[in-house]
PDB file of N, CA and C in Angstrom:
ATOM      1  N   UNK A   1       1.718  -7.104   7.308  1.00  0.00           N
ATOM      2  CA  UNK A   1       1.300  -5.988   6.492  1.00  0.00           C
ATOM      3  C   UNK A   1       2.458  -5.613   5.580  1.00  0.00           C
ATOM      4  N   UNK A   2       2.493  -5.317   4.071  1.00  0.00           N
ATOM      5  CA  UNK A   2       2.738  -5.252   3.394  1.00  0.00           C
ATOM      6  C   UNK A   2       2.692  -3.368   2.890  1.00  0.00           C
ATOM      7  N   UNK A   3       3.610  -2.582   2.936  1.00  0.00           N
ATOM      8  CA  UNK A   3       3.983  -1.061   3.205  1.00  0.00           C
ATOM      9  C   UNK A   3       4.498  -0.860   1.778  1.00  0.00           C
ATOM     10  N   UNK A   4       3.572  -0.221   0.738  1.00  0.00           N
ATOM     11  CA  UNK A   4       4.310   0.111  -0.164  1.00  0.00           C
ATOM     12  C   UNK A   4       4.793   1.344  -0.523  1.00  0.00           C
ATOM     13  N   UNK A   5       5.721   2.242  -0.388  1.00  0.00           N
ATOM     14  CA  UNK A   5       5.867   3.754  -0.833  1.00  0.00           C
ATOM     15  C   UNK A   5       7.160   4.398  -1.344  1.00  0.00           C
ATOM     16  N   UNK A   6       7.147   4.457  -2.237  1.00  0.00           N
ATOM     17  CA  UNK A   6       8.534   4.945  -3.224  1.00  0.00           C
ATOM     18  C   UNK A   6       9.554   6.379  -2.090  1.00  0.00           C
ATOM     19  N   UNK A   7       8.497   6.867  -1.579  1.00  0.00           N
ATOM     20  CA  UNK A   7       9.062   8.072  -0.819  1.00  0.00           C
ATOM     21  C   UNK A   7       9.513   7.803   0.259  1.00  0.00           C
ATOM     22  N   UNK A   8      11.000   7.293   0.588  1.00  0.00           N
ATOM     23  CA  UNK A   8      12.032   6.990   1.532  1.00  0.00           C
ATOM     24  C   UNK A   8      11.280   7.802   2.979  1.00  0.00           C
ATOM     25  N   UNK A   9      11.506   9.093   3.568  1.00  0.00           N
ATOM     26  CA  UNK A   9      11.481   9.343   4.416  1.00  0.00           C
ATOM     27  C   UNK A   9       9.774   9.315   4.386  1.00  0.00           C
ATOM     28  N   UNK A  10       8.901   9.017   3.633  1.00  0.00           N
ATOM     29  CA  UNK A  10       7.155   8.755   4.891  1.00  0.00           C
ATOM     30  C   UNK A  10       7.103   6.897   4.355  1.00  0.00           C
ATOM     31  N   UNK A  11       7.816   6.631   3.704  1.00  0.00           N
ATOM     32  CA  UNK A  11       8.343   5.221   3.971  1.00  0.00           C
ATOM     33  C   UNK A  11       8.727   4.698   5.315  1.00  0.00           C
ATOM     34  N   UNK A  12       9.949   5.484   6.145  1.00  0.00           N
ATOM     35  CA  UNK A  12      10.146   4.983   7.056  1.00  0.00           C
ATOM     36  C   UNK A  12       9.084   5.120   8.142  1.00  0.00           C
ATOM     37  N   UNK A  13       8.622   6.781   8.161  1.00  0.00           N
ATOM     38  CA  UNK A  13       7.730   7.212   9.495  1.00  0.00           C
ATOM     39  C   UNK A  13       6.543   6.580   9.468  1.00  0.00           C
ATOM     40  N   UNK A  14       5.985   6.311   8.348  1.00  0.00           N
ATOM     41  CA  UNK A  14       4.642   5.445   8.528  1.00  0.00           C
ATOM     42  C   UNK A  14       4.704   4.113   9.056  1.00  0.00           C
ATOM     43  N   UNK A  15       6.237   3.349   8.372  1.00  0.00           N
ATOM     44  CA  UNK A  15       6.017   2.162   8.897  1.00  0.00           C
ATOM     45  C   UNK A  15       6.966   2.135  10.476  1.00  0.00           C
ATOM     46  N   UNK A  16       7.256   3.269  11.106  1.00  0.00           N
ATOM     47  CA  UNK A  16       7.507   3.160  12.445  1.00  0.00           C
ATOM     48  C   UNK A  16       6.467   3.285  13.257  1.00  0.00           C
ATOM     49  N   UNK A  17       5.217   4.182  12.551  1.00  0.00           N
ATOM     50  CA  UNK A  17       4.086   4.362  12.959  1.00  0.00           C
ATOM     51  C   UNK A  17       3.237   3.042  13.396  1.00  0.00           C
ATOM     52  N   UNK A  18       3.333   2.266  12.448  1.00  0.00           N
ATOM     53  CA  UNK A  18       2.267   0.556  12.319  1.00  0.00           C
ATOM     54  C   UNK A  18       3.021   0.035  13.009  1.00  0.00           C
ATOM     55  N   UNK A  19       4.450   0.121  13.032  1.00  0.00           N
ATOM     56  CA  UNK A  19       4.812  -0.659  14.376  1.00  0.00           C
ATOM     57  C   UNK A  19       4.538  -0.466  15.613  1.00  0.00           C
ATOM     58  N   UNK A  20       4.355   0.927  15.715  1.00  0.00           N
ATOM     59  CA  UNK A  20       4.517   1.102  17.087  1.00  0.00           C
ATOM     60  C   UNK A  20       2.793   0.959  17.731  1.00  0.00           C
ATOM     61  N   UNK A  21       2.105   1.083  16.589  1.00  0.00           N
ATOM     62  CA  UNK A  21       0.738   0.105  16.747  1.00  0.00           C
ATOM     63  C   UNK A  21       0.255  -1.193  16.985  1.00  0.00           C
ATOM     64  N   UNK A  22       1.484  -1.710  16.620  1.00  0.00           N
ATOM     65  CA  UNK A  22       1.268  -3.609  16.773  1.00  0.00           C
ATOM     66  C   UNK A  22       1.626  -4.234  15.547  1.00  0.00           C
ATOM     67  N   UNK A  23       1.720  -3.649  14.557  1.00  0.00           N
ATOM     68  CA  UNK A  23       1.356  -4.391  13.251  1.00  0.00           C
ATOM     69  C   UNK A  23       2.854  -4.621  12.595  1.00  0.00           C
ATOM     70  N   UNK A  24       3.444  -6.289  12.195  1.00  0.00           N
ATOM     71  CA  UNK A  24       4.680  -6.569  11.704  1.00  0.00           C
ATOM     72  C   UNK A  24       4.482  -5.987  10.372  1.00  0.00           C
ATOM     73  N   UNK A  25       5.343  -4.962  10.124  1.00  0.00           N
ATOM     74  CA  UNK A  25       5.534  -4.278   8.347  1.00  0.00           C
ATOM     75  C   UNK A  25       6.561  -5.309   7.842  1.00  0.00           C
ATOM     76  N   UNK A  26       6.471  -5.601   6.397  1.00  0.00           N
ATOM     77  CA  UNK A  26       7.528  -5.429   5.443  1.00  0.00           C
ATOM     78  C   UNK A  26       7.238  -4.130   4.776  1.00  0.00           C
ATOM     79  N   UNK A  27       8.498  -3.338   4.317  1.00  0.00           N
ATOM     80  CA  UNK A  27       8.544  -2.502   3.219  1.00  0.00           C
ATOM     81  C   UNK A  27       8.894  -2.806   2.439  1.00  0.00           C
ATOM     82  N   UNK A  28       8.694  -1.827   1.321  1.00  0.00           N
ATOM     83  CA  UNK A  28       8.743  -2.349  -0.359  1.00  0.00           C
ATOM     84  C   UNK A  28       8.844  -0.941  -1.252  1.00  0.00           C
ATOM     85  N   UNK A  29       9.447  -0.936  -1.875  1.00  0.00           N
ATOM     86  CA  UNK A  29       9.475   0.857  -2.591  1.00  0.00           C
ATOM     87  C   UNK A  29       9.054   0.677  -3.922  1.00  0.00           C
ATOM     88  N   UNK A  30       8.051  -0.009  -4.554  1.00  0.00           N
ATOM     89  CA  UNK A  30       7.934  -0.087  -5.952  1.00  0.00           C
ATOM     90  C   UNK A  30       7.404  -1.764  -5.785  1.00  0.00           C
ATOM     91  N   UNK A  31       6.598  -1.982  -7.222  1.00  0.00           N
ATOM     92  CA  UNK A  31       6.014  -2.878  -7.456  1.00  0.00           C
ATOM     93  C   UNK A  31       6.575  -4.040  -7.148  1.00  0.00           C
ATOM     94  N   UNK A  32       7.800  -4.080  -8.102  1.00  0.00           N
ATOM     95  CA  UNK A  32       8.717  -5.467  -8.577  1.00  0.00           C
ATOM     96  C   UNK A  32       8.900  -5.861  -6.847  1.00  0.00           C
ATOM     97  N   UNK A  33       9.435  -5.015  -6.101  1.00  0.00           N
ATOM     98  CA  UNK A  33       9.992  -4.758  -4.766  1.00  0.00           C
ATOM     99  C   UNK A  33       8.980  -5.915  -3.683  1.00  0.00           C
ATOM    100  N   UNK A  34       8.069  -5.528  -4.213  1.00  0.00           N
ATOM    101  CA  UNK A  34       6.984  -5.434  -3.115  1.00  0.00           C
ATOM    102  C   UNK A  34       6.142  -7.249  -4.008  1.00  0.00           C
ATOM    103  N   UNK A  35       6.308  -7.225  -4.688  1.00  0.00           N
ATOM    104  CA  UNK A  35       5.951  -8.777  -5.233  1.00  0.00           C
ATOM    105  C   UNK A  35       7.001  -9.594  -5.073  1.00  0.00           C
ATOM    106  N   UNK A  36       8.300  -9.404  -4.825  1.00  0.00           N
ATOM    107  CA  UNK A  36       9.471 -10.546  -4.308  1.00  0.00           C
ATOM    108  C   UNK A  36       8.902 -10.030  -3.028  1.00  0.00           C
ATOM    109  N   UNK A  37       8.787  -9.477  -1.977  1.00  0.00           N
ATOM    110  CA  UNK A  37       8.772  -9.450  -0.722  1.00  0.00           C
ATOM    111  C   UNK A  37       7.146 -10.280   0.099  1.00  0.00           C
ATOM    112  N   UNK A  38       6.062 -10.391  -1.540  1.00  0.00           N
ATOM    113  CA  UNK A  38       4.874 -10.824  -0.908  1.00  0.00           C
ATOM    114  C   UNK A  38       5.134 -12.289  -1.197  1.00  0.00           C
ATOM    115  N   UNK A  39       6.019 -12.668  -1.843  1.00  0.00           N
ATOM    116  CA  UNK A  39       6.081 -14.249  -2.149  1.00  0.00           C
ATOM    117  C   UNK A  39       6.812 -14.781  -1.173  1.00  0.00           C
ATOM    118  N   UNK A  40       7.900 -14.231  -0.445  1.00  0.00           N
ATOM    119  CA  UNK A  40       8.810 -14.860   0.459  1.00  0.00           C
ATOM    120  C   UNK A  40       8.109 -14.054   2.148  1.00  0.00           C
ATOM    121  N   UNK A  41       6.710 -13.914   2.226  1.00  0.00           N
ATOM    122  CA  UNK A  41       6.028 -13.599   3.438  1.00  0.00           C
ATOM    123  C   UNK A  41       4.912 -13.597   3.672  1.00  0.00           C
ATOM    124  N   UNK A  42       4.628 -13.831   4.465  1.00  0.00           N
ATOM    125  CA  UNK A  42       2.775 -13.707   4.974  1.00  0.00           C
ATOM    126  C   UNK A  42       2.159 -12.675   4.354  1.00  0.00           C
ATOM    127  N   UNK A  43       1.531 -12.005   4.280  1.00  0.00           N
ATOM    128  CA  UNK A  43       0.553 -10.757   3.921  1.00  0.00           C
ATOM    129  C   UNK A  43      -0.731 -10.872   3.323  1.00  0.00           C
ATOM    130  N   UNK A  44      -1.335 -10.163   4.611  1.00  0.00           N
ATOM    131  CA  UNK A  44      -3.130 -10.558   3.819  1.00  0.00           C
ATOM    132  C   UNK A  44      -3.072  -8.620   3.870  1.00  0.00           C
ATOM    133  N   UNK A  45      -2.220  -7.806   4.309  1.00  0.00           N
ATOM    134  CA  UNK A  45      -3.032  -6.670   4.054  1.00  0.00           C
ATOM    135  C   UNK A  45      -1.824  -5.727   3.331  1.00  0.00           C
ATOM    136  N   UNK A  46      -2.440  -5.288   2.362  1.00  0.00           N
ATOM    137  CA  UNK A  46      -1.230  -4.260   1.751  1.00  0.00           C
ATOM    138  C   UNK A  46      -1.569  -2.598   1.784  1.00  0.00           C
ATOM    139  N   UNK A  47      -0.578  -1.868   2.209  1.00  0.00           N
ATOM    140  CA  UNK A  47      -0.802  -0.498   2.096  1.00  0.00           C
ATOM    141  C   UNK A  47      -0.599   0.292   1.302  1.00  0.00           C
ATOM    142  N   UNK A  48      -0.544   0.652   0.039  1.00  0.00           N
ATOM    143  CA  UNK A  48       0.523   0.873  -0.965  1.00  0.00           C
ATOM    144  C   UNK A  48      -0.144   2.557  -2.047  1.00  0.00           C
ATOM    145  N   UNK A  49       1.040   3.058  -1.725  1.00  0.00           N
ATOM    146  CA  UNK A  49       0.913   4.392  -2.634  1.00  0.00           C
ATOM    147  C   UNK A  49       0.130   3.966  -3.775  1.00  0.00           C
ATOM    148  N   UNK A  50      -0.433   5.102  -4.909  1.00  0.00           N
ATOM    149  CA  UNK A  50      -0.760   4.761  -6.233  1.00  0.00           C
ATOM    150  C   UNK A  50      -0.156   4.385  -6.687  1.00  0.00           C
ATOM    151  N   UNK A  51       1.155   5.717  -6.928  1.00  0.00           N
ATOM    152  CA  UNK A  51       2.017   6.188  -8.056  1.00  0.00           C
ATOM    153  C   UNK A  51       3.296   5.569  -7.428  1.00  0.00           C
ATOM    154  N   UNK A  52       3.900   4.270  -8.157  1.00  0.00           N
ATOM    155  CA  UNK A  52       4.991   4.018  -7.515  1.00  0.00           C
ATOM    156  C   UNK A  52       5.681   4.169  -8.691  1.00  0.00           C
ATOM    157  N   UNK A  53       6.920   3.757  -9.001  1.00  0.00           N
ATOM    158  CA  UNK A  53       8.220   4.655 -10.106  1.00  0.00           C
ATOM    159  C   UNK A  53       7.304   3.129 -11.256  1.00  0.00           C
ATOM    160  N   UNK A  54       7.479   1.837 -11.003  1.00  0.00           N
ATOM    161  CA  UNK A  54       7.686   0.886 -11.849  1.00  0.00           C
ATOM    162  C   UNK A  54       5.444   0.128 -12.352  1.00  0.00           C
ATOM    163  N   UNK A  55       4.746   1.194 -11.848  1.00  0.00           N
ATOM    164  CA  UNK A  55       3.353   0.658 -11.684  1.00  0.00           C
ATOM    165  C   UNK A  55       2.558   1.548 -10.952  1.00  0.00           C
ATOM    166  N   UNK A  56       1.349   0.480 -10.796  1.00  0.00           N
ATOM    167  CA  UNK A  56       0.801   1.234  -9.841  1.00  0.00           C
ATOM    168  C   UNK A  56       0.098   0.731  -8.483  1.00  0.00           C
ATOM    169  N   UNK A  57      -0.537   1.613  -7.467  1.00  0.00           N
ATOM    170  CA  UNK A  57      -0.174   0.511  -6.568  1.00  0.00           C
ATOM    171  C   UNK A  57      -2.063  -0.449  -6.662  1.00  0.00           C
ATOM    172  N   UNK A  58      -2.753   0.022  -7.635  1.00  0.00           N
ATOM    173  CA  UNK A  58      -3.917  -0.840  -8.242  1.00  0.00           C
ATOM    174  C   UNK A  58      -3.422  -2.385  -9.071  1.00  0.00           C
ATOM    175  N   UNK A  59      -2.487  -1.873  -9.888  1.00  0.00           N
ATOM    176  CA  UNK A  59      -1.852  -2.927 -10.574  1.00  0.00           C
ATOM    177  C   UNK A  59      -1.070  -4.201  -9.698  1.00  0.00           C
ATOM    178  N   UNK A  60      -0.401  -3.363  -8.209  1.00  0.00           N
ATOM    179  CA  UNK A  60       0.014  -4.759  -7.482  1.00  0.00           C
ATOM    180  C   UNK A  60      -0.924  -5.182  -6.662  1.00  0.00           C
ATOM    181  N   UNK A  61      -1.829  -4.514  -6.545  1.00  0.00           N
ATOM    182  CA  UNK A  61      -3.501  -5.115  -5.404  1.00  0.00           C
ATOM    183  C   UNK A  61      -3.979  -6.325  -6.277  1.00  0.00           C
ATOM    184  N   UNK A  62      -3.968  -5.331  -7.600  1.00  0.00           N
ATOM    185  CA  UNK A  62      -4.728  -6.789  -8.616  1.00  0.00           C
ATOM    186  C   UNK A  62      -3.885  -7.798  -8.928  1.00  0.00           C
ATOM    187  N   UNK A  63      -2.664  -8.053  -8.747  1.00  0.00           N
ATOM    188  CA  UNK A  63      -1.638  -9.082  -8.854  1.00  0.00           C
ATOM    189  C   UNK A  63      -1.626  -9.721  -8.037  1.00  0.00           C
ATOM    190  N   UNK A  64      -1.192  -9.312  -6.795  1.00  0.00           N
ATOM    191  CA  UNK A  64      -1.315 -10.070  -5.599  1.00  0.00           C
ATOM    192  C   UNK A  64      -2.769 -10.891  -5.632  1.00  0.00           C
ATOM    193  N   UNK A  65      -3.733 -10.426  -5.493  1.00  0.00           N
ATOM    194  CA  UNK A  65      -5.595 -10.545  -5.229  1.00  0.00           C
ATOM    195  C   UNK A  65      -5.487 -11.837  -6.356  1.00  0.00           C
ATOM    196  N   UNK A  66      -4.807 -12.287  -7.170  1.00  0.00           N
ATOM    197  CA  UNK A  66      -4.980 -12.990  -8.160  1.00  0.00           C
ATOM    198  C   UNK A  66      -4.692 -14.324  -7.566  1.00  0.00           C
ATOM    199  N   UNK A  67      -2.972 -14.183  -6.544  1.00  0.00           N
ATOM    200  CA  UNK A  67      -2.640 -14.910  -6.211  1.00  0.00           C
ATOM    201  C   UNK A  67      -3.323 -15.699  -4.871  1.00  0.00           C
ATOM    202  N   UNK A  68      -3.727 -14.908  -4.057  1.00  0.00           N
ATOM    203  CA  UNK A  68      -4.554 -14.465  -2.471  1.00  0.00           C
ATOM    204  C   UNK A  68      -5.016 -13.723  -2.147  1.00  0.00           C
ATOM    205  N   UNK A  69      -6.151 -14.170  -0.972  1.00  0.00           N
ATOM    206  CA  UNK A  69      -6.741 -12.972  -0.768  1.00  0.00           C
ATOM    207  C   UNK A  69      -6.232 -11.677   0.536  1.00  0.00           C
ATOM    208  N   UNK A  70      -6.025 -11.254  -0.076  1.00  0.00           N
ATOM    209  CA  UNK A  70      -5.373  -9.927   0.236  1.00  0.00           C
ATOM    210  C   UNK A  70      -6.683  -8.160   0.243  1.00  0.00           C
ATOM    211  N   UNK A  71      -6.434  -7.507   1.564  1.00  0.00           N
ATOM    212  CA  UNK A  71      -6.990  -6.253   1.554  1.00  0.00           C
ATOM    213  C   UNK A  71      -6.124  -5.330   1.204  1.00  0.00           C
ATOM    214  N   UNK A  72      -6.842  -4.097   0.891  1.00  0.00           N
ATOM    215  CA  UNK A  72      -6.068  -3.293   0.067  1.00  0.00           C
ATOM    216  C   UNK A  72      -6.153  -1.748   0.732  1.00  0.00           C
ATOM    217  N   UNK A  73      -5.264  -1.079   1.395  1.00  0.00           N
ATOM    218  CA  UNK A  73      -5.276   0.601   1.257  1.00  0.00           C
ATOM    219  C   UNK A  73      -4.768   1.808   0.758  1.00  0.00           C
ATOM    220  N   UNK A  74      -4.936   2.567   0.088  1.00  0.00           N
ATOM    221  CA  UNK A  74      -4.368   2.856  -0.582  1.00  0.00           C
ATOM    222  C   UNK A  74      -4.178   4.614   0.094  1.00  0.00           C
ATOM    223  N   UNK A  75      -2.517   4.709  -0.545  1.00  0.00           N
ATOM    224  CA  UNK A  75      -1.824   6.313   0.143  1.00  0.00           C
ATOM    225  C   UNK A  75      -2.008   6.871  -1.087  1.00  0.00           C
ATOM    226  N   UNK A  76      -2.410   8.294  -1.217  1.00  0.00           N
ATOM    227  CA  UNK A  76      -2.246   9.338  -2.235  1.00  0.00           C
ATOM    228  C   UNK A  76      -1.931  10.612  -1.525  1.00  0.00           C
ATOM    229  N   UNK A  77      -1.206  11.587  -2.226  1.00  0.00           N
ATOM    230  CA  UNK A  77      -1.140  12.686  -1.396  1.00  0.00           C
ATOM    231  C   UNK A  77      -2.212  13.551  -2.134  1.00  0.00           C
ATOM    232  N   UNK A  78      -2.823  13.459  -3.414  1.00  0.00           N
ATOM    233  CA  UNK A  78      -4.182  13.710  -3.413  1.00  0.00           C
ATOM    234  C   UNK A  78      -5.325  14.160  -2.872  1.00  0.00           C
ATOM    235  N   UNK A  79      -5.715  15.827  -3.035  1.00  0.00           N
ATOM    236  CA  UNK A  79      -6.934  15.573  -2.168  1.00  0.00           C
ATOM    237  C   UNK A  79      -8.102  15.425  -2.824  1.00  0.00           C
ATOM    238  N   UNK A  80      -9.015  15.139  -1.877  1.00  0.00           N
ATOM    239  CA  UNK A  80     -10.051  15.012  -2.507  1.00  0.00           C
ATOM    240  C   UNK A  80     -11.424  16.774  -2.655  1.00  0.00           C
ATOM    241  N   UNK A  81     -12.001  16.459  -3.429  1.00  0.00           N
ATOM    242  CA  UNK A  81     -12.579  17.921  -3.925  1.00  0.00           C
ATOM    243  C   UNK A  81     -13.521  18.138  -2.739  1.00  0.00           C
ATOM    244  N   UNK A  82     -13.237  19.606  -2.007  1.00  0.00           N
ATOM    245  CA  UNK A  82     -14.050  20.081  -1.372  1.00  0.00           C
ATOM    246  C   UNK A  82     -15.471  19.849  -0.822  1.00  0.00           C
ATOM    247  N   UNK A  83     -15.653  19.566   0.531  1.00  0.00           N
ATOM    248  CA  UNK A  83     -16.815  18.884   0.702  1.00  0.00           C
ATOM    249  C   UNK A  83     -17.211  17.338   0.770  1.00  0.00           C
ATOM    250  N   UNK A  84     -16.079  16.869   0.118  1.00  0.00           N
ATOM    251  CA  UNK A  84     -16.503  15.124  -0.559  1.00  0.00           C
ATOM    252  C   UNK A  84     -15.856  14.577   0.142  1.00  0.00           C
ATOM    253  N   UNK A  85     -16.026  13.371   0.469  1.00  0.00           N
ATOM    254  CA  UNK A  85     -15.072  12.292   1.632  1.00  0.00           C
ATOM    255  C   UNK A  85     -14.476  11.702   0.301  1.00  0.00           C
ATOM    256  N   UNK A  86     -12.983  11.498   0.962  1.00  0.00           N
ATOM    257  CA  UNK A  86     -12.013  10.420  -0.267  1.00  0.00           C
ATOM    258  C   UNK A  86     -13.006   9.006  -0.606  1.00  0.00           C
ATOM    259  N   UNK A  87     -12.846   8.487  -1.439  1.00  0.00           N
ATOM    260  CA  UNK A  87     -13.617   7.205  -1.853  1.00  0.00           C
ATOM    261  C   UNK A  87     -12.698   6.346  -1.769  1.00  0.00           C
ATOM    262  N   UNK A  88     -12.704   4.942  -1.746  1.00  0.00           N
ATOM    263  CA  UNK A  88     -11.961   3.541  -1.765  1.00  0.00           C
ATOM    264  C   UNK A  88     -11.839   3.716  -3.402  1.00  0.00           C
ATOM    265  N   UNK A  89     -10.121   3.779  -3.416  1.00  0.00           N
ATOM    266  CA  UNK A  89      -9.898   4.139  -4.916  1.00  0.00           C
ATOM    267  C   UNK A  89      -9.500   2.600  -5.635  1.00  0.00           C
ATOM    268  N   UNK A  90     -10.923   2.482  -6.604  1.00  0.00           N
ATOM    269  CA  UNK A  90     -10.555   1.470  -7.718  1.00  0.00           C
ATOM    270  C   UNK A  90     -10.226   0.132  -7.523  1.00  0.00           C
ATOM    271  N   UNK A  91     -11.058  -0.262  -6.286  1.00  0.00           N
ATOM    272  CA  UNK A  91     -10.215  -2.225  -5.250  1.00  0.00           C
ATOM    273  C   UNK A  91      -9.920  -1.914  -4.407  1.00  0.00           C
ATOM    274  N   UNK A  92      -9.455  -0.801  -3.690  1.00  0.00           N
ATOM    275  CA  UNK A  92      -9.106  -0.382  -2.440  1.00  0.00           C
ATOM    276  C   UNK A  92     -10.039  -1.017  -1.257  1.00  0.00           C
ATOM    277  N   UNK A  93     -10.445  -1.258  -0.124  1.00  0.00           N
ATOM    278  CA  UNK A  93     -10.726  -1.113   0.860  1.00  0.00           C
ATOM    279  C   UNK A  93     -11.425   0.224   1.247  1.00  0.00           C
ATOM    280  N   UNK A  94     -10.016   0.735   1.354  1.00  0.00           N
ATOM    281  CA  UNK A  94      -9.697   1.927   2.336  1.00  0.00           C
ATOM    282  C   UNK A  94      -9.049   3.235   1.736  1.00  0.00           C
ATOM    283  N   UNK A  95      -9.181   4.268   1.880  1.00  0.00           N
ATOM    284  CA  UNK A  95      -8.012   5.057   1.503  1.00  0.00           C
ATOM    285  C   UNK A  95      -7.673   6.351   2.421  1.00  0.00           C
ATOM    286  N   UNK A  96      -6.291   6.456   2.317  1.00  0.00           N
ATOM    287  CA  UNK A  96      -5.865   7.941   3.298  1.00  0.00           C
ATOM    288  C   UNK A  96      -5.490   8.816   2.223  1.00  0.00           C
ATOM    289  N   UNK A  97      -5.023   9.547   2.825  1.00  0.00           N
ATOM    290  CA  UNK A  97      -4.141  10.717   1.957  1.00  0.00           C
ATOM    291  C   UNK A  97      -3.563  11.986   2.867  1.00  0.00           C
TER     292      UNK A  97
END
C-alpha cells in the first residue's frame, strides 16, 4: 500500500495505524515522491490525500492507473454537506475524511 499525505504528523499516525492492521505501507509526501516510490515497489493500492503541495492526489491515481492496475482512496479533511454520505471522489474507490 502506497500512503500519500503531505501532513507529516497524520502521515505518520495513519500509516502506524495500517501497520498495525497488517498492511506493508510505503510513504510518500507529494506526487513526484510517491511516483519514484511506486516504480521501485509493489503497489496495487494507493491512499492518497487530494491536495498534495506538487498535484493532486486524482492526478497520481490517473498516472499510476495508466501504468497498472491500481485501487484508489482518497483522504480529504473535507466534509461532506449535511445529511449526504461522502462519495468516491472522481476514480476513487473509496473515500474517508
Amino acid at each position: 500500500m502506497l500512503l500519500v499525505e503531505d501532513h507529516e504528523d497524520s502521515a505518520i499516525a495513519l500509516s502506524y495505524v495500517l501497520q498495525q492492521h497488517g498492511y506493508a505501507v510505503q510513504l510518500a509526501h507529494s506526487v513526484a515522491e510517491a511516483l519514484a516510490t511506486a516504480s521501485s515497489c509493489n503497489v496495487d493500492v494507493i491512499v492518497s490525500d487530494l491536495g498534495l503541495p506538487d498535484g493532486s492526489g486524482l492526478d497520481l491515481l490517473r498516472t499510476l492507473r495508466a501504468q497498472k492496475p491500481v485501487r484508489g482512496i482518497a483522504l480529504t479533511r473535507l466534509q461532506p454537506a449535511r445529511g449526504r454520505r461522502p462519495e468516491p471522489r472522481r476514480g476513487f474507490e473509496h473515500h474517508l475524511d
